[in-house]
Structures are given as C-alpha cells and as structure tokens.
N, C-alpha and C. Protein backbone atom coordinates (compact mmCIF):
# COMPACT_ATOMS: atom_id res chain seq x y z
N UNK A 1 20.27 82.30 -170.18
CA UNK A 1 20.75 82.86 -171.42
C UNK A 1 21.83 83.89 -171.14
N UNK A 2 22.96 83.71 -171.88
CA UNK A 2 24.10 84.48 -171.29
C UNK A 2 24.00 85.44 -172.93
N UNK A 3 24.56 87.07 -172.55
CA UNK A 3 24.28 88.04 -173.67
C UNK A 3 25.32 87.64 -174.81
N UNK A 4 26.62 86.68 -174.48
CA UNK A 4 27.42 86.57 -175.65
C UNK A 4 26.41 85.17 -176.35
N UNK A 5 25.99 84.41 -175.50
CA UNK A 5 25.01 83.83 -176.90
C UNK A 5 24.38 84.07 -177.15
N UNK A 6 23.72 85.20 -176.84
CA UNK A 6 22.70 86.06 -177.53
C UNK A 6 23.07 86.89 -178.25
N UNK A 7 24.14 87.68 -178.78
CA UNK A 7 25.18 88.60 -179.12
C UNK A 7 25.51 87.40 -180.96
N UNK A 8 26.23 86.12 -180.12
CA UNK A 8 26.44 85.12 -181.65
C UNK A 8 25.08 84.83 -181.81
N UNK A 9 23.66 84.57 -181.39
CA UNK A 9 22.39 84.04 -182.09
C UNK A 9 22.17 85.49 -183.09
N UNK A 10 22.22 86.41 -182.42
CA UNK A 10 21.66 87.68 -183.16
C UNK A 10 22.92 87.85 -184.68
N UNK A 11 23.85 87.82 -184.55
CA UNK A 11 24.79 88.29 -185.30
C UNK A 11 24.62 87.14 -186.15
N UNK A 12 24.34 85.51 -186.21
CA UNK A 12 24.52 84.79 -187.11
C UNK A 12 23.03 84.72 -188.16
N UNK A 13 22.44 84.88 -186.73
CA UNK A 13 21.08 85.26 -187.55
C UNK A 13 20.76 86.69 -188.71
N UNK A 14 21.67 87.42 -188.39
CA UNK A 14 21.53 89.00 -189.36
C UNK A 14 22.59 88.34 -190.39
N UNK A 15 23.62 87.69 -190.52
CA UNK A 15 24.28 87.27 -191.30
C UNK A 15 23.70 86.38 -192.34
N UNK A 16 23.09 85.51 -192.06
CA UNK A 16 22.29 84.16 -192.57
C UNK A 16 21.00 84.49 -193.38
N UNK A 17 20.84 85.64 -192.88
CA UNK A 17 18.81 86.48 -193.04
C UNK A 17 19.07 87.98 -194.26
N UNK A 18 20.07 88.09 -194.27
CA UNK A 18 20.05 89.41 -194.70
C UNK A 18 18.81 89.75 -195.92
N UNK A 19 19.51 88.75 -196.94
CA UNK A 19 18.81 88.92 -198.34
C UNK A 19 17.27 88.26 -197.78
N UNK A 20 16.77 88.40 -196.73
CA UNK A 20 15.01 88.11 -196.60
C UNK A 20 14.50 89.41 -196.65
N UNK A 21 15.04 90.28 -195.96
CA UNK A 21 14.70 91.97 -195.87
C UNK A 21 13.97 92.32 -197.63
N UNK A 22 14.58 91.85 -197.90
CA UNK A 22 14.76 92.08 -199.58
C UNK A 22 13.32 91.39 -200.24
N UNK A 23 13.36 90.32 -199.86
CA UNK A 23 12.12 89.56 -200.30
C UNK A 23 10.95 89.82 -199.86
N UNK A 24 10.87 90.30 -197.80
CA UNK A 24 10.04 90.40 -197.51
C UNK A 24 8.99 91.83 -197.90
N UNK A 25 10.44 92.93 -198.41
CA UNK A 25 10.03 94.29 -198.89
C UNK A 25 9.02 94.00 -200.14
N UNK A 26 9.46 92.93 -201.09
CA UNK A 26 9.14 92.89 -202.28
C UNK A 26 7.52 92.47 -202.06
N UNK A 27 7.54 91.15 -201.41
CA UNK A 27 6.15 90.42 -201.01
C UNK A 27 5.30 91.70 -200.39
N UNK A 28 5.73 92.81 -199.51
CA UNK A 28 4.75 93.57 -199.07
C UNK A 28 4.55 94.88 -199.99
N UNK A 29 5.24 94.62 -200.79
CA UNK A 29 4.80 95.59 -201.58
C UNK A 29 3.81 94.53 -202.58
N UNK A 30 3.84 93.53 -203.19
CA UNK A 30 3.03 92.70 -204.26
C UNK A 30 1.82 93.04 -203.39
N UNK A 31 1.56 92.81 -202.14
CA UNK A 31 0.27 92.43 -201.28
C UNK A 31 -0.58 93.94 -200.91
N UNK A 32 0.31 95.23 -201.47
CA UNK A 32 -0.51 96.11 -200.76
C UNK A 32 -1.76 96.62 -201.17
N UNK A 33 -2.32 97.28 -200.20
CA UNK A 33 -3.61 97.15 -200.27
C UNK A 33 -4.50 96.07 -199.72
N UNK A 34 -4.34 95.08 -199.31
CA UNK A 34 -4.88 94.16 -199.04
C UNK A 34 -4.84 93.96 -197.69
N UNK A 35 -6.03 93.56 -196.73
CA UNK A 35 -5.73 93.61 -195.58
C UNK A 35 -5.01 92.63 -194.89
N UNK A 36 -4.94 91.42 -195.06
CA UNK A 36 -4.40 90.13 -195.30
C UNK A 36 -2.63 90.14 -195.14
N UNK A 37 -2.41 90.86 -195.85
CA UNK A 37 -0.87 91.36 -195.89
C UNK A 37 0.04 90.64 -195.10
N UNK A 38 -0.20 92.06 -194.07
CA UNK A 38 0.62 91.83 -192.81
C UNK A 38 0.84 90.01 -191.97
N UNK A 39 -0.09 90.01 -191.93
CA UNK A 39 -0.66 88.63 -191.16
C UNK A 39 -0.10 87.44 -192.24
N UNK A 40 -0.14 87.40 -193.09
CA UNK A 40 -0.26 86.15 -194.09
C UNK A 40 1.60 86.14 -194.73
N UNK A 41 2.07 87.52 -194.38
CA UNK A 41 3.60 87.42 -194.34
C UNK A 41 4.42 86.75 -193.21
N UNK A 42 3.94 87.68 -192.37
CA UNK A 42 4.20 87.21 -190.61
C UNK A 42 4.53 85.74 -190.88
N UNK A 43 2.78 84.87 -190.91
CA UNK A 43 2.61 83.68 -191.21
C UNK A 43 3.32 82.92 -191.55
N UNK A 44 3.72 83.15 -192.72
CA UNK A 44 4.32 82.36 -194.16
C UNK A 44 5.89 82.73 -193.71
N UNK A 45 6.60 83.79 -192.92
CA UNK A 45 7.97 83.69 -192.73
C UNK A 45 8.17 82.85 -191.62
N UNK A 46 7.25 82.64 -190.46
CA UNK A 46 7.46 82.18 -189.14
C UNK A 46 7.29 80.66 -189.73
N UNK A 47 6.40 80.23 -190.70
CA UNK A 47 6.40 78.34 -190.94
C UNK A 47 7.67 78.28 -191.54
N UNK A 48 7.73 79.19 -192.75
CA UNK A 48 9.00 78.68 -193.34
C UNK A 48 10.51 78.98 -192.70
N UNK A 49 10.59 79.45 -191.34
CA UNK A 49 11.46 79.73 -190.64
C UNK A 49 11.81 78.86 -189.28
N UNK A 50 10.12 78.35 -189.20
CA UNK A 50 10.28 76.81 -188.38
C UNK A 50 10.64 75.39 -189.29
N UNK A 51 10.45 75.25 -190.36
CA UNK A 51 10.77 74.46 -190.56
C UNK A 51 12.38 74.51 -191.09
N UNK A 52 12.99 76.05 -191.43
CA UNK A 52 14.46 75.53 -191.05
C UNK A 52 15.14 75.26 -189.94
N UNK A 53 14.67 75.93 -188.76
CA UNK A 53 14.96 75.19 -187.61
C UNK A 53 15.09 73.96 -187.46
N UNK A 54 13.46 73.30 -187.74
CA UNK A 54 13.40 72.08 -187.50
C UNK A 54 14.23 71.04 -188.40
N UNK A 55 14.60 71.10 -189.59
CA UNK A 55 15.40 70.24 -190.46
C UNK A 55 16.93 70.80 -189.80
N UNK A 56 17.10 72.05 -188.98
CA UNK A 56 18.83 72.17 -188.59
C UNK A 56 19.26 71.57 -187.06
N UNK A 57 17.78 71.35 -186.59
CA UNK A 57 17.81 70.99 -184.80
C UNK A 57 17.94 69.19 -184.99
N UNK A 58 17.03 69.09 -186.49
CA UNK A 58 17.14 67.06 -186.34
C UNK A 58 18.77 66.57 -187.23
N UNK A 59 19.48 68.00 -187.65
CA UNK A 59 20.32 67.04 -188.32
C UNK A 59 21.71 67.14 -187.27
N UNK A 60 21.13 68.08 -185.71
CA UNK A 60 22.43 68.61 -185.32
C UNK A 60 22.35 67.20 -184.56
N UNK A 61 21.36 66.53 -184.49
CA UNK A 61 21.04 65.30 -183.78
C UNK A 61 21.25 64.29 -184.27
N UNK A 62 21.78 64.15 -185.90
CA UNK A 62 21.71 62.96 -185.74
C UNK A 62 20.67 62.70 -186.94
N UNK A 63 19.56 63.11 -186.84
CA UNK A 63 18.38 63.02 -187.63
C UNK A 63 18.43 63.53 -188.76
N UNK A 64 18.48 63.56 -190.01
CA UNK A 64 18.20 64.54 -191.35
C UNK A 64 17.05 63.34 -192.50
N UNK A 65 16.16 64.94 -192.79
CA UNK A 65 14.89 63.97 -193.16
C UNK A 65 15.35 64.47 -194.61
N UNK A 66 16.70 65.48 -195.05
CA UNK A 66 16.90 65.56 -196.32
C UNK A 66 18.25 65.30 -196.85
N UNK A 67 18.64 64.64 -197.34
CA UNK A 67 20.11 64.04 -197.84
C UNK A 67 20.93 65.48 -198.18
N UNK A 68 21.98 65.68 -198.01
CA UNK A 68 22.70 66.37 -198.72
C UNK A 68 22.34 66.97 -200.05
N UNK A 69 22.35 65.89 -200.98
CA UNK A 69 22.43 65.70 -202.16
C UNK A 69 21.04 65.98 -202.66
N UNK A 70 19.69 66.40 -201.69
CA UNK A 70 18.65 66.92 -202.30
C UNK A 70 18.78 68.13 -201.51
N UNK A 71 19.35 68.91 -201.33
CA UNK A 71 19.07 70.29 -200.73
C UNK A 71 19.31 71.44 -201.77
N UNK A 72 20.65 71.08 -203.01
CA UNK A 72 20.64 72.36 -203.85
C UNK A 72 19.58 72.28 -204.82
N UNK A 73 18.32 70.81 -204.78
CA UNK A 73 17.29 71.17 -205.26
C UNK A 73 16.06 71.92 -204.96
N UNK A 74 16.47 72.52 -203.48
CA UNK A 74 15.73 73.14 -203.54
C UNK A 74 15.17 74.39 -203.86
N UNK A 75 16.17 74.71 -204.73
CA UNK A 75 16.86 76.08 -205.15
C UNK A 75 15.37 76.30 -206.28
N UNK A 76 14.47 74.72 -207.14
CA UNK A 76 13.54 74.66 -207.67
C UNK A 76 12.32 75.38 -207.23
N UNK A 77 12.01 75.11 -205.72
CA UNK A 77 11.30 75.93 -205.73
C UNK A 77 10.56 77.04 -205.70
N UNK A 78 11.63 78.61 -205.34
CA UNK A 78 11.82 79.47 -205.44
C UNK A 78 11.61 80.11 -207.17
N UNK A 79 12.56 78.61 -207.76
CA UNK A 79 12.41 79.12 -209.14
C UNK A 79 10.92 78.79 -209.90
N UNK A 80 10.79 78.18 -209.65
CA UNK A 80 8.76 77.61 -209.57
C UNK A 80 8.36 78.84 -209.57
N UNK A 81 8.02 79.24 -208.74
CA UNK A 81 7.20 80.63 -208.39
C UNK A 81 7.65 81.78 -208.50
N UNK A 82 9.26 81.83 -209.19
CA UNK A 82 9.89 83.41 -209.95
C UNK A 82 9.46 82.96 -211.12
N UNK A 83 8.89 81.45 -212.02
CA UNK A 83 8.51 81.77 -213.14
C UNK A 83 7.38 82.02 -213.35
N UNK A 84 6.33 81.12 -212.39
CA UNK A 84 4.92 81.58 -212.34
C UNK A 84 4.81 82.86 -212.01
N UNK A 85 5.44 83.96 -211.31
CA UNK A 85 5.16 85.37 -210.54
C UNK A 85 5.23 86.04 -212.28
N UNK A 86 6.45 85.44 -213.05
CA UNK A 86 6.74 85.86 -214.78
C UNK A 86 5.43 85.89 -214.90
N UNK A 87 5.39 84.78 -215.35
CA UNK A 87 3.79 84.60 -216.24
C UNK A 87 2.60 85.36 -215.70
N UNK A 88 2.47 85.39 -215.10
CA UNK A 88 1.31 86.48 -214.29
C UNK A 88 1.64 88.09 -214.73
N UNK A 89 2.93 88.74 -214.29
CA UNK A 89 3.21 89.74 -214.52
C UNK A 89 3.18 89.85 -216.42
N UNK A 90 3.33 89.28 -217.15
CA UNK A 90 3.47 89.05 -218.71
C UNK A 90 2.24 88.83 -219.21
N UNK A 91 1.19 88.32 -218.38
CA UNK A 91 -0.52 88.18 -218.55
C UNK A 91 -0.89 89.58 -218.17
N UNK A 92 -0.66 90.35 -217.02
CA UNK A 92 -1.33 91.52 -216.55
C UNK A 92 -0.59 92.58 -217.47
N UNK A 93 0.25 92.91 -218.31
CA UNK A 93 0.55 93.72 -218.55
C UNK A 93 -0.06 94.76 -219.33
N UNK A 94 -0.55 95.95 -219.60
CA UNK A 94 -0.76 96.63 -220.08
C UNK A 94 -2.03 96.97 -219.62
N UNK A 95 -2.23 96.32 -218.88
CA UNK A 95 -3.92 96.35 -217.47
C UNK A 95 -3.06 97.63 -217.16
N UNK A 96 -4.54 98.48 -217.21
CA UNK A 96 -4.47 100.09 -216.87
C UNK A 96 -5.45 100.47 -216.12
N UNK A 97 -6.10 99.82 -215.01
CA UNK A 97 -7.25 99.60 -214.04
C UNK A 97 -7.40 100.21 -213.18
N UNK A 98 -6.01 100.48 -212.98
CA UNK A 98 -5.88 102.16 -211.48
C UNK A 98 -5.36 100.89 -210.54
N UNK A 99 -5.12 100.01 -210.63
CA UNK A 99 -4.48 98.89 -209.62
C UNK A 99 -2.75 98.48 -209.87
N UNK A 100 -2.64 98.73 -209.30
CA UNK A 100 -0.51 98.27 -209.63
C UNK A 100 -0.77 96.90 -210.02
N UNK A 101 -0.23 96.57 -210.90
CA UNK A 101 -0.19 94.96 -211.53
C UNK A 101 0.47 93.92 -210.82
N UNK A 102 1.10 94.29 -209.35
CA UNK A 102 1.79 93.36 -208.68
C UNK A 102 0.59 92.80 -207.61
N UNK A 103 -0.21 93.98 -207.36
CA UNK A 103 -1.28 93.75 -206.43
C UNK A 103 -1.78 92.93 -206.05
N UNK A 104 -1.64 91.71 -205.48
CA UNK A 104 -2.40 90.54 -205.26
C UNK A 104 -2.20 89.92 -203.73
N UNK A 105 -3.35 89.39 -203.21
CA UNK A 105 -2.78 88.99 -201.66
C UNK A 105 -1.56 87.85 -201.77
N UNK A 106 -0.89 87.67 -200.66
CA UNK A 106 0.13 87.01 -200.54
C UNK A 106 -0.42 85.67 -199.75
N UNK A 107 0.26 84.71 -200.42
CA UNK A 107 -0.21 83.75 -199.82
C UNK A 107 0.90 83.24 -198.92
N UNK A 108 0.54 82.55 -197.58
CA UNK A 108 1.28 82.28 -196.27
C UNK A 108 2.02 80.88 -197.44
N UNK A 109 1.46 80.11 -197.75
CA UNK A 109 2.36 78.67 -198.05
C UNK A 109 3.42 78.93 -199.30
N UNK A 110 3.00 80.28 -199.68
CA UNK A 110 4.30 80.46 -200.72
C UNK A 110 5.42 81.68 -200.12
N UNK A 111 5.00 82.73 -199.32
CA UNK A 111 5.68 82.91 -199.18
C UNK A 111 7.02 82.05 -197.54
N UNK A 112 6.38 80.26 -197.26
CA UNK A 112 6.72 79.87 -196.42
C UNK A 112 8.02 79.00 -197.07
N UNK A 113 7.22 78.60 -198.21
CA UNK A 113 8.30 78.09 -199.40
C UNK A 113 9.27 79.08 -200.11
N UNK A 114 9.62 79.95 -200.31
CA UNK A 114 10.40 80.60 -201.14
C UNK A 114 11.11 80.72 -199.42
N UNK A 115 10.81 80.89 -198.21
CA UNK A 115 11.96 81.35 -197.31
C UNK A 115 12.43 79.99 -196.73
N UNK A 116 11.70 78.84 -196.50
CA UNK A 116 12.40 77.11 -196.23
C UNK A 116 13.18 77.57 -197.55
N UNK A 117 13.19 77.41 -198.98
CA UNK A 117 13.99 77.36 -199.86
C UNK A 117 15.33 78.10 -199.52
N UNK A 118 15.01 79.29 -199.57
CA UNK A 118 16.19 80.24 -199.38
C UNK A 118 17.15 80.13 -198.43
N UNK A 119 16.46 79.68 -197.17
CA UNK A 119 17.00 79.21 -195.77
C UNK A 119 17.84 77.68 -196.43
N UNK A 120 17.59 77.14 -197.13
CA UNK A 120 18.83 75.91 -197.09
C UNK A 120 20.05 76.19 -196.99
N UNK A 121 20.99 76.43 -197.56
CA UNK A 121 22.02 77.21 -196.90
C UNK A 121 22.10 77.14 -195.39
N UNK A 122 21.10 77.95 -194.99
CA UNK A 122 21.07 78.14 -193.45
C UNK A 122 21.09 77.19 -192.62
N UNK A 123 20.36 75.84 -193.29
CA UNK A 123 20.75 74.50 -192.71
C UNK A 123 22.08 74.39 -192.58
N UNK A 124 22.81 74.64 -193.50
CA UNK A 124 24.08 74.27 -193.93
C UNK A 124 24.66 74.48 -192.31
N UNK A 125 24.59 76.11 -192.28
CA UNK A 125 24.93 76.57 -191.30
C UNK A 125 24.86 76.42 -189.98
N UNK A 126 23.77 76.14 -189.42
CA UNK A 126 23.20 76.32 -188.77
C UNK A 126 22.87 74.67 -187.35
N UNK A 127 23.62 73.59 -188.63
CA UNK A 127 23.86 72.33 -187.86
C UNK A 127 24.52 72.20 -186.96
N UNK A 128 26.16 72.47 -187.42
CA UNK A 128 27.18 72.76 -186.81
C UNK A 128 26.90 73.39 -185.42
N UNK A 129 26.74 74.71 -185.83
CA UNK A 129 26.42 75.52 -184.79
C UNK A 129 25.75 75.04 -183.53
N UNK A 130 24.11 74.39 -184.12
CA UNK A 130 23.46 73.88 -183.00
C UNK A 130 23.98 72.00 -181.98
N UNK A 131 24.69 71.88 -183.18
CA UNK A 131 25.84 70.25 -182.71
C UNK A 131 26.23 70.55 -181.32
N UNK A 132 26.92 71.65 -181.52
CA UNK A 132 27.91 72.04 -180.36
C UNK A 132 27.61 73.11 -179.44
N UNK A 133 26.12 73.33 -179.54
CA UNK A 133 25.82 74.41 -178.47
C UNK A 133 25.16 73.23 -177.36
N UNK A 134 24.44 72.25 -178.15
CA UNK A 134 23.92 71.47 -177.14
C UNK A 134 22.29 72.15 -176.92
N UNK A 135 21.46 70.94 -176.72
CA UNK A 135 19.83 71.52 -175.73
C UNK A 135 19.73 72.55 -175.22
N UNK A 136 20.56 73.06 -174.39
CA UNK A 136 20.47 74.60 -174.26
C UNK A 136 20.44 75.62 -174.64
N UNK A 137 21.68 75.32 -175.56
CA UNK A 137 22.09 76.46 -176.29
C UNK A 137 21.35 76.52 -177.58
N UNK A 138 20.56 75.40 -177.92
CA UNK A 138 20.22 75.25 -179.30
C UNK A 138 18.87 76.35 -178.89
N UNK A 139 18.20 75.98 -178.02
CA UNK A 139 17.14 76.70 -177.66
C UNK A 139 17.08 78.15 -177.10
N UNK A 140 18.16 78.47 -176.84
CA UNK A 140 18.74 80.42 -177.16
C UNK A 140 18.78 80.48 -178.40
N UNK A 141 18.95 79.74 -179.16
CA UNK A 141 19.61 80.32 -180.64
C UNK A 141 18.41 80.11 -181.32
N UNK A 142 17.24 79.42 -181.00
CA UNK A 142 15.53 79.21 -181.69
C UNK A 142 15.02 80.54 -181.22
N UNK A 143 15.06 80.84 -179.66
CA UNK A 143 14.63 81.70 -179.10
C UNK A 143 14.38 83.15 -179.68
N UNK A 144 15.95 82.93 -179.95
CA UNK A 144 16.67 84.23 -180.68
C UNK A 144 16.17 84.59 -181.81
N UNK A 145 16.32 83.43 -182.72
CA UNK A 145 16.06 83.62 -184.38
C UNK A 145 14.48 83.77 -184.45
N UNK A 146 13.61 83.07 -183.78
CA UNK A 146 12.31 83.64 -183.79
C UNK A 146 11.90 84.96 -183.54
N UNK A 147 12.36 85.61 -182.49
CA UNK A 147 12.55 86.95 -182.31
C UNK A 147 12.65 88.03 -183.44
N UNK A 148 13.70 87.31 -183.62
CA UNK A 148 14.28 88.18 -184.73
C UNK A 148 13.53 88.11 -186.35
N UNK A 149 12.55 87.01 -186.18
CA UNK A 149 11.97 86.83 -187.64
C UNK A 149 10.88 88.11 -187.97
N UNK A 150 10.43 88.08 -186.74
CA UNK A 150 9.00 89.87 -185.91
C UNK A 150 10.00 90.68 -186.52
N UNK A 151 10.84 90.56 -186.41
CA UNK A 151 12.22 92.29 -186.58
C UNK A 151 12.34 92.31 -187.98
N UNK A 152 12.45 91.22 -188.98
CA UNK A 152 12.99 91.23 -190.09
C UNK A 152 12.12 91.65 -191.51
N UNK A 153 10.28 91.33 -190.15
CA UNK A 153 8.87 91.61 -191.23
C UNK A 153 8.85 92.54 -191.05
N UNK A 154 8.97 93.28 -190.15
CA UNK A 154 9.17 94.60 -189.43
C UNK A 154 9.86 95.80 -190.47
N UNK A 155 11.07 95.29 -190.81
CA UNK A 155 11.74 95.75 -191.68
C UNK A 155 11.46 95.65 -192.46
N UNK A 156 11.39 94.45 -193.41
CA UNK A 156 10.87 94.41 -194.50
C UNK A 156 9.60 95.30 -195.39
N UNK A 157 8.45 95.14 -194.03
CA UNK A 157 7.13 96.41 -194.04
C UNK A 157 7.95 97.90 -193.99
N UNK A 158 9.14 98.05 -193.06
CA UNK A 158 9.45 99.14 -192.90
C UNK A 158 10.28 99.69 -194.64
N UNK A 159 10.67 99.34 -194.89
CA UNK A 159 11.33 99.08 -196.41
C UNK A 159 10.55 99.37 -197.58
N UNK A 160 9.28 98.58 -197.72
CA UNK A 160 8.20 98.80 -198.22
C UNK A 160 7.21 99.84 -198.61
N UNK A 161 7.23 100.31 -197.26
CA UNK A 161 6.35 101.67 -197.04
C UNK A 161 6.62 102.90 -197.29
N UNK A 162 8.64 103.01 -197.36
CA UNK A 162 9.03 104.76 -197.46
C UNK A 162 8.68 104.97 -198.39
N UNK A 163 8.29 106.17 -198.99
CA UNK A 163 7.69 106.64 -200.04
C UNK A 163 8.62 106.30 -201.33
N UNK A 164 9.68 106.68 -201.56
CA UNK A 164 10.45 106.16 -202.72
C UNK A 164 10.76 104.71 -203.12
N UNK A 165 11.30 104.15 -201.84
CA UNK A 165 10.87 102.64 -202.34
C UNK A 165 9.77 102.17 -202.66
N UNK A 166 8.45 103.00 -202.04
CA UNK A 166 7.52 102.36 -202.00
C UNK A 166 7.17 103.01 -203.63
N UNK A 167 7.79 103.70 -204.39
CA UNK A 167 6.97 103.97 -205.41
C UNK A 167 7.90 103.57 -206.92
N UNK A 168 8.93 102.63 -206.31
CA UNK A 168 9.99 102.05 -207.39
C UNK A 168 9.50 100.80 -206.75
N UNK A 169 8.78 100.04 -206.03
CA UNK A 169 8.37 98.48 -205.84
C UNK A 169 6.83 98.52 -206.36
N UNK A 170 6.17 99.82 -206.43
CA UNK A 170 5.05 99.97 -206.94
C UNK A 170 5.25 99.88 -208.60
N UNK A 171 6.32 100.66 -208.73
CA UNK A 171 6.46 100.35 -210.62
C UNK A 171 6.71 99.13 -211.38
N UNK A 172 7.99 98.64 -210.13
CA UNK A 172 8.73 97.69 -210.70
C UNK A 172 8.57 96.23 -209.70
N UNK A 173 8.12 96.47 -208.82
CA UNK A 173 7.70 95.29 -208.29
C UNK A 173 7.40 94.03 -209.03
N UNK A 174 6.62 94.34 -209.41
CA UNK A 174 5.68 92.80 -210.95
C UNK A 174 6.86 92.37 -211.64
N UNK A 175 7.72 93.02 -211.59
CA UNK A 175 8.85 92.53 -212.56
C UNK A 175 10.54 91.86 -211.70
N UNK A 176 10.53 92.69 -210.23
CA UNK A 176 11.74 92.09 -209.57
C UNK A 176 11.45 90.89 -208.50
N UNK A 177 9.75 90.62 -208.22
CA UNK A 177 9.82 89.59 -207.69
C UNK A 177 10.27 88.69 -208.55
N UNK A 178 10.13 88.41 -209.53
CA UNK A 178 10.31 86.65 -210.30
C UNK A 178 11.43 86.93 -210.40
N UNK A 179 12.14 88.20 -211.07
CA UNK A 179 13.68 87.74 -210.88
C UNK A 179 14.61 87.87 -210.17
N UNK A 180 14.00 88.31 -208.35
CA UNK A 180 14.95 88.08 -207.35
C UNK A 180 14.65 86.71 -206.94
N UNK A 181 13.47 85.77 -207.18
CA UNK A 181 13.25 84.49 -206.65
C UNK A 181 13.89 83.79 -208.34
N UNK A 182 13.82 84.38 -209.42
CA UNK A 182 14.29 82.56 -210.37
C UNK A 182 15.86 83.14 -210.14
N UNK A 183 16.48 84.31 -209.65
CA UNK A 183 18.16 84.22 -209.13
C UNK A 183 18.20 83.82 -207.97
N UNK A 184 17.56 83.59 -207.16
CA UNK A 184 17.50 83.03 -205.74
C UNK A 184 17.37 81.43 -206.12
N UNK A 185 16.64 80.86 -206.64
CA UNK A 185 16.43 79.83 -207.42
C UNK A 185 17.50 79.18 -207.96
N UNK A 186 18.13 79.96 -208.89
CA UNK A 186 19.32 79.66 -209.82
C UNK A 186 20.59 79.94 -208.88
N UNK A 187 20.90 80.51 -208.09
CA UNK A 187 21.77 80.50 -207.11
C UNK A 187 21.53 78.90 -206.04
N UNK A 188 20.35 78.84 -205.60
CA UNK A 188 20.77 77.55 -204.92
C UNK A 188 21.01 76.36 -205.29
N UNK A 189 20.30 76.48 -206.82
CA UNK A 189 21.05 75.42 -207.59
C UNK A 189 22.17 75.52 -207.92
N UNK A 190 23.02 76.10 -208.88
CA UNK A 190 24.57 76.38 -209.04
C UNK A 190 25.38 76.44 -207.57
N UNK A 191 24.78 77.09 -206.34
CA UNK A 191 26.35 76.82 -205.14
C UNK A 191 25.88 75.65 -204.50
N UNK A 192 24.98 74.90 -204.66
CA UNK A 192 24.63 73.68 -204.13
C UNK A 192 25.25 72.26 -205.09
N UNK A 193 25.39 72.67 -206.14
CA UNK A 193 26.59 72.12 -207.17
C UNK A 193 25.29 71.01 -207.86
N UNK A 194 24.05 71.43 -208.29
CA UNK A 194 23.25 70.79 -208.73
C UNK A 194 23.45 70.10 -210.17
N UNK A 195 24.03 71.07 -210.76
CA UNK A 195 24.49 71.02 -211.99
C UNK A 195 26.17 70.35 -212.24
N UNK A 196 26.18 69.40 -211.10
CA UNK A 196 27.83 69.37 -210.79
C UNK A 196 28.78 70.55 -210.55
N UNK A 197 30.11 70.45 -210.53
CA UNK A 197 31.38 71.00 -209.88
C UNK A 197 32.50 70.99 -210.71
C-alpha cells in the first residue's frame, strides 16, 4: 500500500461519505438511551457499506447485478422510511412521558438500507475508480473505506453527544430524521433522472 493511494482512498472516501456524518448523528441520537445503539449502528453502516462495495467491485468487473436505469430508484427507499419515521413521529406527538419521542432502538437492516441507498451515487463513483486501480488497488481502497466507516460512527456518536447538538437532536430529532431521509430520498430520485430529464 503506497500513502498516495491511501491519501486518494481517504480523500474520495470523505468526499463521497460526507452527508453520512449527518445521518449517523441523527440515528444516534433517535437510539439514545438504549444500549443496543452503538452496536446496531456500527452494524447497519458496515452491511450497508459492504454492499456498496460489493455492487462497485462487480460492476468495475464487468458484473452489475443493478441496471443503470434501476439505481435512481433507489432513492425509494430512504423515502420509505423518512415517511414511516413521519408517521411515527405524528402518532407520538404530544406523548409527555419524560422520554424524547425520537427514542427508539435502531435497527441494523434499516439503518443498512437508508446508507446502500444513499451510497448509490457512490457506485456511480466508485466503478471507475476501482476499473482502473485493478485487484490491488481495489483492495486498498476497501481496506481504506472500511476503516474509515469506524471513523465516520465515531463521528457521527461524536456529533451526537456534545451537549448542544445533543439537545437540538433531542428536540428536533423526531422531526429531521424523516426529512433528511424523504430529501435524501427525493434527491436520488430527481439527480438519478427518475422522473426523466
């Protein structure tokens, strides 16, 4: 492993990842309190972070198990679960229990789906890249981005926890998960040209 491809894995990866920081802050704030948390985020970012690998390593090959033309649908499922996260938050409301209304454990297979979703794009990206690095290089740049997924929950928990964020995701949490995932949603549909061009 030479440090300039480790230098482009790290830099494309902070480029490609940014807006997860964001999500992962949000998810650990929905989950707190719960012991489950930590672990079931971890979880749920590392599957849904292997399986963009794995759909960007089979298409740099040759292989793609998803057409083009179904990827800005996946922009649906993000929006799936920013409307269900609605409906929940619009059911709990006015619950005055001594519990924050976002409070609920996080589940690993959704939050594995909202980051495969989000990560399409990253396919986009991320083919190319691995085309022409070749077996070797593809596997610095897995190496890398796995690494870096520990760094990004990391952050995300770290984000979570300062006291001011942590007490504007405690207020408003119930209300900016669904609509950073149905605009995350509605973004991969519209630049994926779902709706046509």
């Amino acid at each position: 492993m030479s440090l300039g491809s480790i230098g482009q894995a790290v830099g494309l990866f902070a480029v490609t990842n940014v807006d997860d920081i964001v999500i992962l802050a949000l998810f650990f704030a929905q989950g707190t309190g719960h012991r489950s948390t930590t672990r079931n985020i971890t979880l749920g970012q590392y599957l849904g972070f292997a399986g963009i690998l794995a759909a960007a390593g089979a298409a740099a090959f040759g292989a793609t198990f998803l057409p083009d033309a179904v990827i800005p649908y996946l922009g649906l499922l993000p929006l799936a679960l920013g409307v269900r996260a609605a409906v929940q938050a619009w059911r709990e409301r006015g619950h005055d229990d001594g519990e924050a209304p976002q409070s609920r454990p996080v589940r690993i297979l959704e939050l594995a789906t909202v980051t495969f979703a989000n990560g399409g794009d990253n396919i986009g990206v991320y083919v190319p890249v691995f085309a022409t690095a070749g077996a070797g290089g593809m596997t610095v740049y897995a190496v890398v981005f796995l690494a870096l997924v520990a760094v990004w929950v990391a952050a995300g928990r770290y984000f979570a926890t300062r006291p001011v964020i942590a007490r504007a995701l405690s207020r408003w949490g119930h209300i900016l998960l669904p609509v950073v995932l149905i605009g995350i949603g509605l973004l991969i549909l519209v630049e994926g040209g779902a709706f046509g061009r």
